[in-house]
Each structure stands twice: as C-alpha cells, then as structure tokens.
N, C-alpha and C. Protein backbone atom coordinates (compact mmCIF):
# COMPACT_ATOMS: atom_id res chain seq x y z
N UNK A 1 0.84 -1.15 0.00
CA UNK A 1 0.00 0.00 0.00
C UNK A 1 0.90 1.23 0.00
N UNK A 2 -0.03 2.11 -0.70
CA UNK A 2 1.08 3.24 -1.01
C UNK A 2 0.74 4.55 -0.65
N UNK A 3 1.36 5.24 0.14
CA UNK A 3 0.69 6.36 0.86
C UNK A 3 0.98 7.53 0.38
N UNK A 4 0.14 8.54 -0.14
CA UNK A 4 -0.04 9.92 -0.67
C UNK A 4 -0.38 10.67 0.22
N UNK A 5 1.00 11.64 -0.25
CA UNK A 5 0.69 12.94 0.08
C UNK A 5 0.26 13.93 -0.51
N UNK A 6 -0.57 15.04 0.36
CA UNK A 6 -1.84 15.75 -0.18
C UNK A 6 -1.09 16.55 -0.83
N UNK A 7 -1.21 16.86 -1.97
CA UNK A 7 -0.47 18.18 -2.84
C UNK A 7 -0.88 19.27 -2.38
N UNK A 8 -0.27 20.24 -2.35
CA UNK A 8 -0.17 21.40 -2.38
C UNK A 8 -1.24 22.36 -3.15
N UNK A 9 -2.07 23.31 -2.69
CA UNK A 9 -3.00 24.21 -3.55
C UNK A 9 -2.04 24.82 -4.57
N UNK A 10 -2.26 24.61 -5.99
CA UNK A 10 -1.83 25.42 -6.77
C UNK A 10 -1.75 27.06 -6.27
N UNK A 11 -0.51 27.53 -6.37
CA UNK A 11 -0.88 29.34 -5.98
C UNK A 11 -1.82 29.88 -7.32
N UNK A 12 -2.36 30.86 -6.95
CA UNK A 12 -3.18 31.49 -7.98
C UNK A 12 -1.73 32.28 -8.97
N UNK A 13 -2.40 32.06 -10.10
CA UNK A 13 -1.92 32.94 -10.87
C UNK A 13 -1.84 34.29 -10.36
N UNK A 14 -1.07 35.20 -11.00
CA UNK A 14 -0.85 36.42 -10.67
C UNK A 14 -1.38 37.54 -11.15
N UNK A 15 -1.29 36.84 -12.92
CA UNK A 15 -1.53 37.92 -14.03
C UNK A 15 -3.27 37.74 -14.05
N UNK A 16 -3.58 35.92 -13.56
CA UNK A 16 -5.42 35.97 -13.54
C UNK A 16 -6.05 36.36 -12.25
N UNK A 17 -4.94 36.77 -11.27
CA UNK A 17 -5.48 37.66 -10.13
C UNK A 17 -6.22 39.21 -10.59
N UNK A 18 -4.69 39.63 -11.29
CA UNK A 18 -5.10 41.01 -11.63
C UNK A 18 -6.33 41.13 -12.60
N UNK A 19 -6.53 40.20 -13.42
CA UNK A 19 -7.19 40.32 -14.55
C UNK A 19 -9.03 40.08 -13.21
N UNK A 20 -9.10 39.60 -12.66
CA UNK A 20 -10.18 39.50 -12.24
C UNK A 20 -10.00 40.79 -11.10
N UNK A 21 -9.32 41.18 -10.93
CA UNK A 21 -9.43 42.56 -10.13
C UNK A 21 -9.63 43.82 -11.13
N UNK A 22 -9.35 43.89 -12.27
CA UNK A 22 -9.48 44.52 -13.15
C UNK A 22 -10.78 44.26 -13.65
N UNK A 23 -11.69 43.44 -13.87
CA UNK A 23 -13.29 42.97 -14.11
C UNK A 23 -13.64 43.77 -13.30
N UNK A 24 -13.85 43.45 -12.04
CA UNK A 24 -14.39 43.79 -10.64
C UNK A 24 -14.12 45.50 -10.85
N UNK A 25 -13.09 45.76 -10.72
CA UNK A 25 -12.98 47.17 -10.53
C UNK A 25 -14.27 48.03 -11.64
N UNK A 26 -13.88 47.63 -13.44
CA UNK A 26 -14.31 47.97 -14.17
C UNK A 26 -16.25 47.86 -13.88
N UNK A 27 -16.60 46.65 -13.60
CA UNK A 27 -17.96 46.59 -13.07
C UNK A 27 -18.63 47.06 -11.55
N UNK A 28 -17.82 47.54 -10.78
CA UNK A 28 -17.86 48.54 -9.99
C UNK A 28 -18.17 50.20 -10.60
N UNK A 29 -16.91 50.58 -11.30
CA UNK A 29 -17.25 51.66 -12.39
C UNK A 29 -18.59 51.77 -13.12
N UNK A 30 -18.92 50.85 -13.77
CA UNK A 30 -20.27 51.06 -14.70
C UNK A 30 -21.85 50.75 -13.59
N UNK A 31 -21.58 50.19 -12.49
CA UNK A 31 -22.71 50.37 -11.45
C UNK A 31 -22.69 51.77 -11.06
N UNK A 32 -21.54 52.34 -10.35
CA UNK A 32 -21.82 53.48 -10.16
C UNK A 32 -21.87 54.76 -11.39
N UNK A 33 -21.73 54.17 -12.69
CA UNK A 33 -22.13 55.27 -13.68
C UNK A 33 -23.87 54.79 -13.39
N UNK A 34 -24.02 53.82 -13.41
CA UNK A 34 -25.96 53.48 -13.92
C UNK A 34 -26.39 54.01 -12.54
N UNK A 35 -25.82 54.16 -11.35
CA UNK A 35 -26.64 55.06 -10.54
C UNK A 35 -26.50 56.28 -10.71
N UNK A 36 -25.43 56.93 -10.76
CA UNK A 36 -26.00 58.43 -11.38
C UNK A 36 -26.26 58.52 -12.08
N UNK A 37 -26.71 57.86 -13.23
CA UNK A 37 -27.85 58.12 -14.50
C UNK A 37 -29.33 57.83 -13.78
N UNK A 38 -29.38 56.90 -13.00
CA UNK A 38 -30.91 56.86 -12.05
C UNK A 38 -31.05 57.97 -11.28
N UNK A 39 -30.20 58.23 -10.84
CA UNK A 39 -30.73 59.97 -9.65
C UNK A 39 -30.46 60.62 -10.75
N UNK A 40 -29.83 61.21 -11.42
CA UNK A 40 -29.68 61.98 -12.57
C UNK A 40 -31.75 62.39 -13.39
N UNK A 41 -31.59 61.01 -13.98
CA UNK A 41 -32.73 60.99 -14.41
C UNK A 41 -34.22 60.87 -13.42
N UNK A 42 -34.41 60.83 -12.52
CA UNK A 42 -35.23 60.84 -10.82
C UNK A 42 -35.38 62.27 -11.08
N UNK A 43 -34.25 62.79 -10.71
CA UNK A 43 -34.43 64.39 -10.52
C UNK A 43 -35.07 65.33 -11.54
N UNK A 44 -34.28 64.69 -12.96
CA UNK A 44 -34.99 65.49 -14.42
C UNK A 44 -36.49 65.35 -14.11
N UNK A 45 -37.17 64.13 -13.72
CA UNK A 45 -38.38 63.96 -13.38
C UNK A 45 -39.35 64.28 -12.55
N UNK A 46 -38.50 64.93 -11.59
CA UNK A 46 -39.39 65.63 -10.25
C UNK A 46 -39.37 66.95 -10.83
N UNK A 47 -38.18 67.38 -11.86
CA UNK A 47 -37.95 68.67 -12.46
C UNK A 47 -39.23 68.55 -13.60
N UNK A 48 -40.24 67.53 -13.84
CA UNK A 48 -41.13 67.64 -15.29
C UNK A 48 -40.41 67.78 -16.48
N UNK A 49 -39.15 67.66 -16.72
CA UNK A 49 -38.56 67.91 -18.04
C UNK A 49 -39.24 66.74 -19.01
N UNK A 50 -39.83 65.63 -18.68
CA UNK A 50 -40.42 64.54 -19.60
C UNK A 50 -41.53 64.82 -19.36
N UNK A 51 -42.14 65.51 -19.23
CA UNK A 51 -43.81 65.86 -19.40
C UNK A 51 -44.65 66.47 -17.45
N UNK A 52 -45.68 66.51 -17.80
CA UNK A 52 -46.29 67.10 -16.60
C UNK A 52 -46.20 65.66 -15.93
N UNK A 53 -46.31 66.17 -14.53
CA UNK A 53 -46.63 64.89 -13.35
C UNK A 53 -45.45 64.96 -12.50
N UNK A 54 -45.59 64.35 -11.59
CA UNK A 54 -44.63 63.71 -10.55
C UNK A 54 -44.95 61.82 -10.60
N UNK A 55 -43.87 61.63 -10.33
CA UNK A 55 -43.80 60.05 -10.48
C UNK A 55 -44.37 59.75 -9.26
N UNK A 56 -44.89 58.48 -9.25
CA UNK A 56 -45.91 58.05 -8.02
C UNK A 56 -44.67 57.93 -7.00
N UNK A 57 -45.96 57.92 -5.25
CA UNK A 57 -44.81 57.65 -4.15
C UNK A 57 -43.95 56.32 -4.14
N UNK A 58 -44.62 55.16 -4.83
CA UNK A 58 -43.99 53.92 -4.85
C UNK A 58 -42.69 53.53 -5.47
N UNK A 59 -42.94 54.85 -6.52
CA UNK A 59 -41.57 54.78 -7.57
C UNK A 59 -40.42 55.89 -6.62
N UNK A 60 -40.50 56.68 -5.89
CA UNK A 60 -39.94 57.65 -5.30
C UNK A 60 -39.11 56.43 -4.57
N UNK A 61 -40.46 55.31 -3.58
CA UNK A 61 -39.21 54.76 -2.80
C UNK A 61 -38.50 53.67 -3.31
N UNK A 62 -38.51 53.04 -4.44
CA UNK A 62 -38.11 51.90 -5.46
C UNK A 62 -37.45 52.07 -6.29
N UNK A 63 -37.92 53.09 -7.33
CA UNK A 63 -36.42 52.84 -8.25
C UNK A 63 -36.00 54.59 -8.56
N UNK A 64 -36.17 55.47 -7.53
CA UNK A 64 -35.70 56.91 -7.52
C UNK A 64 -34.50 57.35 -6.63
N UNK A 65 -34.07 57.97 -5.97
CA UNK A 65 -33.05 58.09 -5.55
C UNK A 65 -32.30 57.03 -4.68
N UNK A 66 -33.40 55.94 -3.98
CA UNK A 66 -32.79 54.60 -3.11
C UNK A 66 -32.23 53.72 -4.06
N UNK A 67 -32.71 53.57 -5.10
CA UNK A 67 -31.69 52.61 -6.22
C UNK A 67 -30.35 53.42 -6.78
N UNK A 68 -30.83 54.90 -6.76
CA UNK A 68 -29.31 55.24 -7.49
C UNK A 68 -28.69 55.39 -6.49
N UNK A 69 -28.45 55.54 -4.89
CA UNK A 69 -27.90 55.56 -4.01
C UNK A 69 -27.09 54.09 -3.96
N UNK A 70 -28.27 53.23 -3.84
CA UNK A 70 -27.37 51.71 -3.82
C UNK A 70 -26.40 51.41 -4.61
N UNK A 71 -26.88 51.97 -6.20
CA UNK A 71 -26.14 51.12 -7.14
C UNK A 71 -24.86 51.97 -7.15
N UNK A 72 -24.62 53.34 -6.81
CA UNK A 72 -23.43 54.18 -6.64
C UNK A 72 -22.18 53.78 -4.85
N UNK A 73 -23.48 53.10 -4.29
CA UNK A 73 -22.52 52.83 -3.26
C UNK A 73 -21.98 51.10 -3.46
N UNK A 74 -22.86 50.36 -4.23
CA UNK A 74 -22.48 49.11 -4.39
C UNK A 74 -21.13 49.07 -5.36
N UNK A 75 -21.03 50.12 -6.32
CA UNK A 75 -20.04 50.39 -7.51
C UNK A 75 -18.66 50.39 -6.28
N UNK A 76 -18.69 51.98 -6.11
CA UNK A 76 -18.06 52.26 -4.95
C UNK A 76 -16.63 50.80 -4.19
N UNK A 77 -18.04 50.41 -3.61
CA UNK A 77 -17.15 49.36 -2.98
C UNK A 77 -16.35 48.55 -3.79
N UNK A 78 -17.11 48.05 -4.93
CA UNK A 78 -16.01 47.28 -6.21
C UNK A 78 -15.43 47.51 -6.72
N UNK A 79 -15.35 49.20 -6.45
CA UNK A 79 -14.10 49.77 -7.68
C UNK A 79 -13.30 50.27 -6.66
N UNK A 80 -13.14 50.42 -5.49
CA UNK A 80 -12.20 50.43 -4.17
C UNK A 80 -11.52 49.46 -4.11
N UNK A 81 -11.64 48.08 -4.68
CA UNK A 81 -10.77 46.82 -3.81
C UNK A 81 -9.34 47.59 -4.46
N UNK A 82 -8.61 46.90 -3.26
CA UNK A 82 -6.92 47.31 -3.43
C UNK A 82 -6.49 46.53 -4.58
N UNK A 83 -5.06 46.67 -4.85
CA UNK A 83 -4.92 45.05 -5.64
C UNK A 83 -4.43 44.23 -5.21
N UNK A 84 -4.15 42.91 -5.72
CA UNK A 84 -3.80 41.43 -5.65
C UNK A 84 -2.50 41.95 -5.13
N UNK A 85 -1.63 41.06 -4.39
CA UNK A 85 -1.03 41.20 -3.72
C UNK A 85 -0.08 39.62 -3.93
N UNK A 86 1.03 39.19 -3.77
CA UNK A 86 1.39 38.29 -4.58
C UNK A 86 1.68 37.62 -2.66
N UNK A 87 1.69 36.44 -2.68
CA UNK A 87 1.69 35.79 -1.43
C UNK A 87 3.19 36.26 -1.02
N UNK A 88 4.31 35.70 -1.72
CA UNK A 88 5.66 35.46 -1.91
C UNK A 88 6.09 36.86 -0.86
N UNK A 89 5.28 38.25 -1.48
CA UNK A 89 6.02 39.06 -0.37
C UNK A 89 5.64 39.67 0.76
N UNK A 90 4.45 38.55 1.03
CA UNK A 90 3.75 38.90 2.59
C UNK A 90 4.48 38.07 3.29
N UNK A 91 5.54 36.89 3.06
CA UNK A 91 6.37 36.12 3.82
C UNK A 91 7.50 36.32 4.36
C-alpha cells in the first residue's frame, strides 16, 4: 500500500489575479455610472422635463433616488478593492 501525500493548492496565478481585479474594478465603475444616471434621471423627473406629473410615491421609494444611491454605493465598494497582492512578499 502506497501512501499519498496531499499536494499542495496550486498558488493562484498572478496575471489571472489582476485580470479578475481589473473585471471587478471595471464593473464597480459602470454600477456606479448606472446610478447616477438613475438619480440623474429621478431628478430630471421631479424637475417635469419629460412631461407634466410627478412620479408616483412607490416609484420615489423603489427605483428613484434609493436605487441610485445603492447602485453608486455598491459600484463604490467594487471599484475600491486594493490590488492582488502576490503571497511570496507577505512572507
């Protein structure tokens, strides 16, 4: 009988670290562009620039300034991560 030893976790790549920190960042970026195009466009609308009315209260609390708030603070956080960091010189 022949006894194995457990291999070792492959280290992550380095260059497909960055490359997925570079996704992330970039889709962080375009969330927080699509929320200020939602408050952007919220406001044109309380302003009547698309016709007479005010948008109902349901839409005020659903998809008017609380969605472009989220989606600018959800961006935010994804386009903040630091970068990859290579193991080798945290040792």
């Amino acid at each position: 009988m022949t006894r194995t030893t457990p291999r070792p976790a492959p280290a992550e790549d380095p260059q497909r670290a960055w490359r997925r920190h570079r996704l992330l960042v970039r889709v962080g970026q375009a969330l927080m562009a699509a929320g200020a195009i939602v408050a952007i466009i919220h406001w044109l609308a309380h302003l009547e620039v698309f016709g007479p009315g005010q948008p109902p209260g349901w839409l005020d609390l659903v998809a008017g300034y609380p969605t472009g708030a989220l989606l600018l603070i959800t961006g935010a956080i994804l386009a903040g991560r630091r970068r990859p960091t290579s193991k080798s010189t945290n040792t």
